[in-house]
C-alpha atoms as a PDB file:
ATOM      1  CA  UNK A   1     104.303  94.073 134.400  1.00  0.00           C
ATOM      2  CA  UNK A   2     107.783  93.812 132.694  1.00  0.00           C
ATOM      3  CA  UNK A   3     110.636  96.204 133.601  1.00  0.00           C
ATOM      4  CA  UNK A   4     110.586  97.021 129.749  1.00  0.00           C
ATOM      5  CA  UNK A   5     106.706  98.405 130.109  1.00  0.00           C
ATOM      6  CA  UNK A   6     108.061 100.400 133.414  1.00  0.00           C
ATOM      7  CA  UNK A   7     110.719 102.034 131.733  1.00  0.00           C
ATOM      8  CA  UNK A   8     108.286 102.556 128.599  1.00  0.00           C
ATOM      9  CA  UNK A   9     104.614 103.562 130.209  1.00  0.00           C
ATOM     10  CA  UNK A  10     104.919 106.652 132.000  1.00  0.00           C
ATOM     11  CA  UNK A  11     101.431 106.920 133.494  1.00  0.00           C
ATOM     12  CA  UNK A  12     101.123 106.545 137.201  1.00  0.00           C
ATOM     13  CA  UNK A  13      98.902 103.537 136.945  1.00  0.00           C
ATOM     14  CA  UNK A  14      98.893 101.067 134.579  1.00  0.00           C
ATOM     15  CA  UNK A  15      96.824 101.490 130.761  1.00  0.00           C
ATOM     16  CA  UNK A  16      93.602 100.217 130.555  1.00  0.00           C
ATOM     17  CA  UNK A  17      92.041  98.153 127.772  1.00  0.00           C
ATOM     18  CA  UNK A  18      88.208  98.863 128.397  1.00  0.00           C
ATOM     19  CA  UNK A  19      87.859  95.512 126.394  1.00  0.00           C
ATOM     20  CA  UNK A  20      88.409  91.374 127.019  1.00  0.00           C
ATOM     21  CA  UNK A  21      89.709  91.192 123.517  1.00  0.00           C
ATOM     22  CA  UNK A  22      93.075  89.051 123.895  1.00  0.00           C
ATOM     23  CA  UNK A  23      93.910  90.174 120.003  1.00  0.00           C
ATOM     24  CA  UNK A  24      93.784  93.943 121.023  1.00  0.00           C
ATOM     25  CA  UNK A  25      95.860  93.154 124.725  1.00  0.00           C
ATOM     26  CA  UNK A  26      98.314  91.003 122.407  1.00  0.00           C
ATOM     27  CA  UNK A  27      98.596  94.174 119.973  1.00  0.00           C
ATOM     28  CA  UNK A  28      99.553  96.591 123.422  1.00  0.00           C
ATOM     29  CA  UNK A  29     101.889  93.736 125.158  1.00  0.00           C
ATOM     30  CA  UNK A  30     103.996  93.363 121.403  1.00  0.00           C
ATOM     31  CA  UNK A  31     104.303  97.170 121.526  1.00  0.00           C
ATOM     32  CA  UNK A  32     105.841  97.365 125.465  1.00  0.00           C
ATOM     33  CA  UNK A  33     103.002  97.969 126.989  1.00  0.00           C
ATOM     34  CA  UNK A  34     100.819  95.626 129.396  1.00  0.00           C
ATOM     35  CA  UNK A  35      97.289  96.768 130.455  1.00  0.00           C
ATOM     36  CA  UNK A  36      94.960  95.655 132.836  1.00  0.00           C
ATOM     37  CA  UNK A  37      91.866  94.407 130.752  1.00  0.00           C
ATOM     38  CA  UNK A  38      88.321  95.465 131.819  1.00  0.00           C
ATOM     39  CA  UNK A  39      85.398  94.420 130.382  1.00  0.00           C
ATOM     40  CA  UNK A  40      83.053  97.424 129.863  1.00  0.00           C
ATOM     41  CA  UNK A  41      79.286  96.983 130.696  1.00  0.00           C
ATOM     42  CA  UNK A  42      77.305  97.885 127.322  1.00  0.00           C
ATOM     43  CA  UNK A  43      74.983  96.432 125.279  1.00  0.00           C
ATOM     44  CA  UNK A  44      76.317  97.061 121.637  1.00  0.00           C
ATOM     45  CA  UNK A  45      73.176  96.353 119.965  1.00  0.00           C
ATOM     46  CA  UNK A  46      71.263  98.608 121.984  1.00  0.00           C
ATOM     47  CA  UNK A  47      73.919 101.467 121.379  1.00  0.00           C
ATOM     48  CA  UNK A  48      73.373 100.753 117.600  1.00  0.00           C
ATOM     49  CA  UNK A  49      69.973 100.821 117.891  1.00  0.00           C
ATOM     50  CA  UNK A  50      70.278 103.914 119.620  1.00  0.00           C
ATOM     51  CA  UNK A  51      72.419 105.566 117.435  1.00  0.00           C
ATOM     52  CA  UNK A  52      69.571 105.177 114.086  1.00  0.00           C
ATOM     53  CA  UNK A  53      71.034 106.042 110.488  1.00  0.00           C
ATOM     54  CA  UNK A  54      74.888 106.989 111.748  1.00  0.00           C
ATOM     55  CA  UNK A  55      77.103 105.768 108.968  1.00  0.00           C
ATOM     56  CA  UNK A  56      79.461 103.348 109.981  1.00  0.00           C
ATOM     57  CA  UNK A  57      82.630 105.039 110.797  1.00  0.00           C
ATOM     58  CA  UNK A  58      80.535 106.925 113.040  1.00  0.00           C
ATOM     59  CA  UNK A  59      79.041 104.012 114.975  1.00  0.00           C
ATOM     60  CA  UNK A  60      82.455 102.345 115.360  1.00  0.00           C
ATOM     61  CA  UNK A  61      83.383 105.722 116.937  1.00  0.00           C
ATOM     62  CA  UNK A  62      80.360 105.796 119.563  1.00  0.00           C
ATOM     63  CA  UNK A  63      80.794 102.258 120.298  1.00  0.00           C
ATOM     64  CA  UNK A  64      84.547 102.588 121.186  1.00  0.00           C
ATOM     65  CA  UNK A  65      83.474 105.815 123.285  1.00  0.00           C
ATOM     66  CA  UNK A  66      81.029 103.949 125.230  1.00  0.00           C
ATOM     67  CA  UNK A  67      82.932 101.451 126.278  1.00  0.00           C
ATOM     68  CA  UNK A  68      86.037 103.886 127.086  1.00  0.00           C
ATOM     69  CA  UNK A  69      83.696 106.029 129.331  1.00  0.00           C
ATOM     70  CA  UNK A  70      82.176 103.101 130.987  1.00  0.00           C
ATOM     71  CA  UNK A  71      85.521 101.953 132.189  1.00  0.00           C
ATOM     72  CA  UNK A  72      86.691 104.986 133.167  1.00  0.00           C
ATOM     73  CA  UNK A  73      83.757 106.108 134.984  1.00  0.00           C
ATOM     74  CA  UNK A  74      84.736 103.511 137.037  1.00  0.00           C
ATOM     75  CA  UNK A  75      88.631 104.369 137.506  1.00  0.00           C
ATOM     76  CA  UNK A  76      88.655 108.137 136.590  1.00  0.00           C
ATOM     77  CA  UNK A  77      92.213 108.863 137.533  1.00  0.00           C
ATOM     78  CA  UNK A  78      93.699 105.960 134.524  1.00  0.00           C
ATOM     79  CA  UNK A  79      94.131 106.300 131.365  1.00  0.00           C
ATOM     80  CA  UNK A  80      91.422 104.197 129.262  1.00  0.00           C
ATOM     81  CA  UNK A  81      91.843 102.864 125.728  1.00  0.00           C
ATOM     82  CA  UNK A  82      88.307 101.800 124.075  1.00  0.00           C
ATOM     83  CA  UNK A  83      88.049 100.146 121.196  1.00  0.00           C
ATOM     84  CA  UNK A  84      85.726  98.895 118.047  1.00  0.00           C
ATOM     85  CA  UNK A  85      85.373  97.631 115.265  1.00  0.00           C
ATOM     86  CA  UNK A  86      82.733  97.899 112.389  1.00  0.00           C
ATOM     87  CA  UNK A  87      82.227  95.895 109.424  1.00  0.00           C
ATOM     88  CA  UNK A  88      80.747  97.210 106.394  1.00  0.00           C
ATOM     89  CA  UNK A  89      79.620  96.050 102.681  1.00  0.00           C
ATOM     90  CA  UNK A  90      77.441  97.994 100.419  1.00  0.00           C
ATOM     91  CA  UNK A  91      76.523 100.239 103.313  1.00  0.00           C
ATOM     92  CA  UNK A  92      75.370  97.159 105.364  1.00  0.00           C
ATOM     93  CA  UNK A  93      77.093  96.391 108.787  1.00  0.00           C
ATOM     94  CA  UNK A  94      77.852  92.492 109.639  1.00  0.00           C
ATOM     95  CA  UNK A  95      77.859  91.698 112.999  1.00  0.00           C
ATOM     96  CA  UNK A  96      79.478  89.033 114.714  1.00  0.00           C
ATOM     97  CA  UNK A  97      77.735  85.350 113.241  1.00  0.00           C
ATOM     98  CA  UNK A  98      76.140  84.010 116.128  1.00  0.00           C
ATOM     99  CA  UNK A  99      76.574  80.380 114.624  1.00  0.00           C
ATOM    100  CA  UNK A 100      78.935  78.485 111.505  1.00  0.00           C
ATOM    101  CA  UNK A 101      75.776  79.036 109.664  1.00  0.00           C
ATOM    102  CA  UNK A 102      75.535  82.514 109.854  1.00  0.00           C
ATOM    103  CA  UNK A 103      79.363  82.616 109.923  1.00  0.00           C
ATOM    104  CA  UNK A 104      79.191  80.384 105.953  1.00  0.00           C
ATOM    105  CA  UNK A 105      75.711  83.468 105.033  1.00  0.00           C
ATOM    106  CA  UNK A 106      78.828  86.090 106.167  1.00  0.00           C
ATOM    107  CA  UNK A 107      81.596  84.503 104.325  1.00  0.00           C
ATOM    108  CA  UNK A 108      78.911  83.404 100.976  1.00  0.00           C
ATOM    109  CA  UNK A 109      78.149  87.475 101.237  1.00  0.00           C
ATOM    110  CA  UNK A 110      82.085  88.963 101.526  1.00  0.00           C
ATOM    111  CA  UNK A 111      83.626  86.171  99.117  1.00  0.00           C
ATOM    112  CA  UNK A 112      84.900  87.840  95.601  1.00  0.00           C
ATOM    113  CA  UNK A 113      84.293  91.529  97.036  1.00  0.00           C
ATOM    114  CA  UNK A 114      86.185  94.451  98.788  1.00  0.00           C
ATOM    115  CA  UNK A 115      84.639  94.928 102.444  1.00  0.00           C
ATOM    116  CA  UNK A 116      85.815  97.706 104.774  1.00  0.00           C
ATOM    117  CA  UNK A 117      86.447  97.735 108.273  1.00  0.00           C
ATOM    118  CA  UNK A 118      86.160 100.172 110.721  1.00  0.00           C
ATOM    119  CA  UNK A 119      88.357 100.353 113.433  1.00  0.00           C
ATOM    120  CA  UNK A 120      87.749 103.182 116.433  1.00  0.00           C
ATOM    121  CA  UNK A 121      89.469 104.099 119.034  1.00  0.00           C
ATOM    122  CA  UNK A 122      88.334 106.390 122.115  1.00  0.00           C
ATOM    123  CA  UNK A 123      91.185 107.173 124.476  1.00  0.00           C
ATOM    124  CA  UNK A 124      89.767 108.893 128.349  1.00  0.00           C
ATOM    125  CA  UNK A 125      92.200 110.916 130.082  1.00  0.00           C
ATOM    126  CA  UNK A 126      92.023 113.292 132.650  1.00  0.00           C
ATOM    127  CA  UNK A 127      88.224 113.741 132.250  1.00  0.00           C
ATOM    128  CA  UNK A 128      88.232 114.077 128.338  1.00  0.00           C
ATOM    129  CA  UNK A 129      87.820 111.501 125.591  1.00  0.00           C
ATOM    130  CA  UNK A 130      89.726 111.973 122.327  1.00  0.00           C
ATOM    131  CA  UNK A 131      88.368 109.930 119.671  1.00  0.00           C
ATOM    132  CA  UNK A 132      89.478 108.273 116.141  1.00  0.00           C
ATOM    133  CA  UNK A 133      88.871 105.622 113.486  1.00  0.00           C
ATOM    134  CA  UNK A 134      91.150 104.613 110.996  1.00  0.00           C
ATOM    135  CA  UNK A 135      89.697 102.272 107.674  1.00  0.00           C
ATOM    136  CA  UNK A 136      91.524  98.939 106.169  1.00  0.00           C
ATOM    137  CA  UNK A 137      89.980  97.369 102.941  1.00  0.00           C
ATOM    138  CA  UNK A 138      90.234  93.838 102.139  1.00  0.00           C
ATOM    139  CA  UNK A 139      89.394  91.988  99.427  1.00  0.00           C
ATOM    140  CA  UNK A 140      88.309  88.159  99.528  1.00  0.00           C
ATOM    141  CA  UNK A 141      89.026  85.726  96.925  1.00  0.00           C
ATOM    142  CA  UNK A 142      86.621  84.246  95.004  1.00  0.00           C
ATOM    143  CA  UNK A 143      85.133  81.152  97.333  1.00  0.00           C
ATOM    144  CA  UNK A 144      82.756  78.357  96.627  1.00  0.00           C
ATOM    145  CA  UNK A 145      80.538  76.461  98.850  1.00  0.00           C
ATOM    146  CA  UNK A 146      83.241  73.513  99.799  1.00  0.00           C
ATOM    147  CA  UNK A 147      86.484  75.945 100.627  1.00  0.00           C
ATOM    148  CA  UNK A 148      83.853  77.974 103.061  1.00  0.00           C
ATOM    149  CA  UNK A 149      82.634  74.978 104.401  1.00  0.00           C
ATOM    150  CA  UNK A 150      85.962  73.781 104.937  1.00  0.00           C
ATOM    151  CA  UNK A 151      87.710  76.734 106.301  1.00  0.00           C
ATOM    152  CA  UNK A 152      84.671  76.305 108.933  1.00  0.00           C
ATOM    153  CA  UNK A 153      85.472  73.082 109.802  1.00  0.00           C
ATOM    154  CA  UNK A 154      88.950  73.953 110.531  1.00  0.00           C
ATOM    155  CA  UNK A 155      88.576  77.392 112.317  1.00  0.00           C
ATOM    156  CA  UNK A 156      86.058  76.379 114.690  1.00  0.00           C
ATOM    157  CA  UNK A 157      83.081  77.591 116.096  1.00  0.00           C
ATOM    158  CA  UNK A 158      84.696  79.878 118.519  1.00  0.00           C
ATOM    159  CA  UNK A 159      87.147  81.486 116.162  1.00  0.00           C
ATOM    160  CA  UNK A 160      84.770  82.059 113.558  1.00  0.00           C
ATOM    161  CA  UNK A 161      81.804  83.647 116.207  1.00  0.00           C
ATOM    162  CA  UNK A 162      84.400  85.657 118.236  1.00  0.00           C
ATOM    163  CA  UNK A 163      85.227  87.922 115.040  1.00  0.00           C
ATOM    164  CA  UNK A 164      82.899  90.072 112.328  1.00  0.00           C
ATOM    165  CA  UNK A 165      83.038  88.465 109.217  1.00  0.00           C
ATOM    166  CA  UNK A 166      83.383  85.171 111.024  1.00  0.00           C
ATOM    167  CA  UNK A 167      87.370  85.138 110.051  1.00  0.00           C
ATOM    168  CA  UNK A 168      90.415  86.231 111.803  1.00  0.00           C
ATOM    169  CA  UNK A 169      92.887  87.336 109.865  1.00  0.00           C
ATOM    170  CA  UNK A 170      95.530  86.447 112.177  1.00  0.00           C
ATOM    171  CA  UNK A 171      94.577  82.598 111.937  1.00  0.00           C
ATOM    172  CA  UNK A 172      93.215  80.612 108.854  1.00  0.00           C
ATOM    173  CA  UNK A 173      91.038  83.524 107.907  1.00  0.00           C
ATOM    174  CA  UNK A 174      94.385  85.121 106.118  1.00  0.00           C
ATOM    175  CA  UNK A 175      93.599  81.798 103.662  1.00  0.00           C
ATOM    176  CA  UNK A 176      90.213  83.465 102.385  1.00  0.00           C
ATOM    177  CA  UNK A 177      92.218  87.032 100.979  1.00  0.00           C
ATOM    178  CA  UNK A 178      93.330  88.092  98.165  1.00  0.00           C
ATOM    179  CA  UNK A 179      94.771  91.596  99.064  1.00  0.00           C
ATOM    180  CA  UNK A 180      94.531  93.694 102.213  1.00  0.00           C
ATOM    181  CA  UNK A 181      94.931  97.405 101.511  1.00  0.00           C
ATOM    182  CA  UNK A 182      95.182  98.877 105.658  1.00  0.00           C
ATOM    183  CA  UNK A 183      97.649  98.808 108.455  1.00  0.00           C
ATOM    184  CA  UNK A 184      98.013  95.156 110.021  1.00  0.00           C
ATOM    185  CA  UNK A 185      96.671  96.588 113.435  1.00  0.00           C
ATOM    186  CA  UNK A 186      93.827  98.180 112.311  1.00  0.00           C
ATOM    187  CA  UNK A 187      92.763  95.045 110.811  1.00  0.00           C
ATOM    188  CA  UNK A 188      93.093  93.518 113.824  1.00  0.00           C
ATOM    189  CA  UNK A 189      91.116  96.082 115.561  1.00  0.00           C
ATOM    190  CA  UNK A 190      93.370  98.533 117.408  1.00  0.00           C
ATOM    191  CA  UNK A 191      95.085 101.217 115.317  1.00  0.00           C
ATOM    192  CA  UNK A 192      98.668 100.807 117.012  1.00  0.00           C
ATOM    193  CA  UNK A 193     100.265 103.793 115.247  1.00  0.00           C
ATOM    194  CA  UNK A 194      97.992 106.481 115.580  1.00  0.00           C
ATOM    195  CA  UNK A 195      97.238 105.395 119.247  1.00  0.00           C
ATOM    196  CA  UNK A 196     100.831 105.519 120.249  1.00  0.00           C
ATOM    197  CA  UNK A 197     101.467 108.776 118.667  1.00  0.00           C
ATOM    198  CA  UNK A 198      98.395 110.290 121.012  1.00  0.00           C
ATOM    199  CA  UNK A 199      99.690 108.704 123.944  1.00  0.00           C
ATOM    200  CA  UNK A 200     103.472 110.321 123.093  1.00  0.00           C
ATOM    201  CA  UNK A 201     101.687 113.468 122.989  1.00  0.00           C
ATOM    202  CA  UNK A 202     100.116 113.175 126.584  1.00  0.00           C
ATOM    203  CA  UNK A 203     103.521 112.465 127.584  1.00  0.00           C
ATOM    204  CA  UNK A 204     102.748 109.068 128.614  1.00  0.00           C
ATOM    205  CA  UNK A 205     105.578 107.336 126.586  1.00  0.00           C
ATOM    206  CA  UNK A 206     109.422 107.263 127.593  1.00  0.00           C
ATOM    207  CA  UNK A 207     110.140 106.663 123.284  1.00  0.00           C
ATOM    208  CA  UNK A 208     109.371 110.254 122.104  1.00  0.00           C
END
């Protein structure tokens, strides 16, 4: 850890980040902090199946819980950061596209349309869970069959299957928008702002 994230954490132990998601540990390291990453054992799917009609703010919110108390089950005297993120279109949540097929049916589906996505939160500490979800709207241009098939060629099958929508924004996905109405972070799938300002009210930050 960097003397800069000693001076700034104030916890006794380092955060955690009950995900593997290097976007989301890139979003904490650019704002001082460095967590240790643990991957939380849960079967999203299930959860969702689980959870029946909950709209979709609401199953971004128990999937980020889930994985939050999973982790910190495990190491109850941390401070654990879940996280999740939902996308949604008419009411309809897209998953992750399990192939550059699915990712082009995803992309075919979102292009010339507003989408929103979902991005919750749980923070564990000291044997509670606080929870929240903030909302960013994006709108994709208009996109025929060869600029999808070539922004798939480019991205990759790992970029585009590692991300709902099959784009990250962050990479040659920010080629397929029009306008982005939402923080940058919560697009990216870890509401920095409101985060930080719960973790400055637990204390836990040296900037108050």
């Amino acid at each position: 850890m960097s003397d800069n994230a000693h001076r700034l954490w104030l916890g006794a132990r380092p955060l955690i980040l009950a995900s593997a998601s290097r976007t989301r540990a890139a979003l904490l390291v650019g704002a001082g902090l460095v967590p240790e990453s643990i991957r939380p054992d849960v079967e999203e799917r299930r959860i969702e199946a689980d959870a029946g009609d909950l709209a979709p703010i609401d199953l971004a919110i128990r999937l980020a819980e889930a994985k939050a108390e999973d982790v910190a089950g495990r190491h109850p005297d941390r401070v654990t950061v879940g996280a999740d993120q939902v996308l949604e279109i008419d009411g309809t949540v897209l998953h992750k596209p399990a192939d550059l097929r699915e990712a082009a049916d995803h992309l075919a589906r979102l292009q010339g349309r507003t989408h929103a996505l979902h991005s919750a939160v749980a923070l564990v500490a000291g044997g509670t869970t606080e929870t929240f979800c903030e909302t960013a709207r994006l709108t994709m241009r208009p996109l025929d069959h060869g600029a999808i098939a070539a922004y798939l060629a480019l991205a990759g099958t790992e970029r585009v299957t590692s991300s709902v929508g099959g784009y990250q924004l962050e990479g040659l996905g920010i080629h397929l928008f029009s306008r982005i109405d939402g923080d940058h972070a919560t697009v990216l799938g870890l509401p920095l702002i409101p985060l930080l300002a719960r973790l400055r009210g637990r204390g836990l930050l040296a900037i108050r």
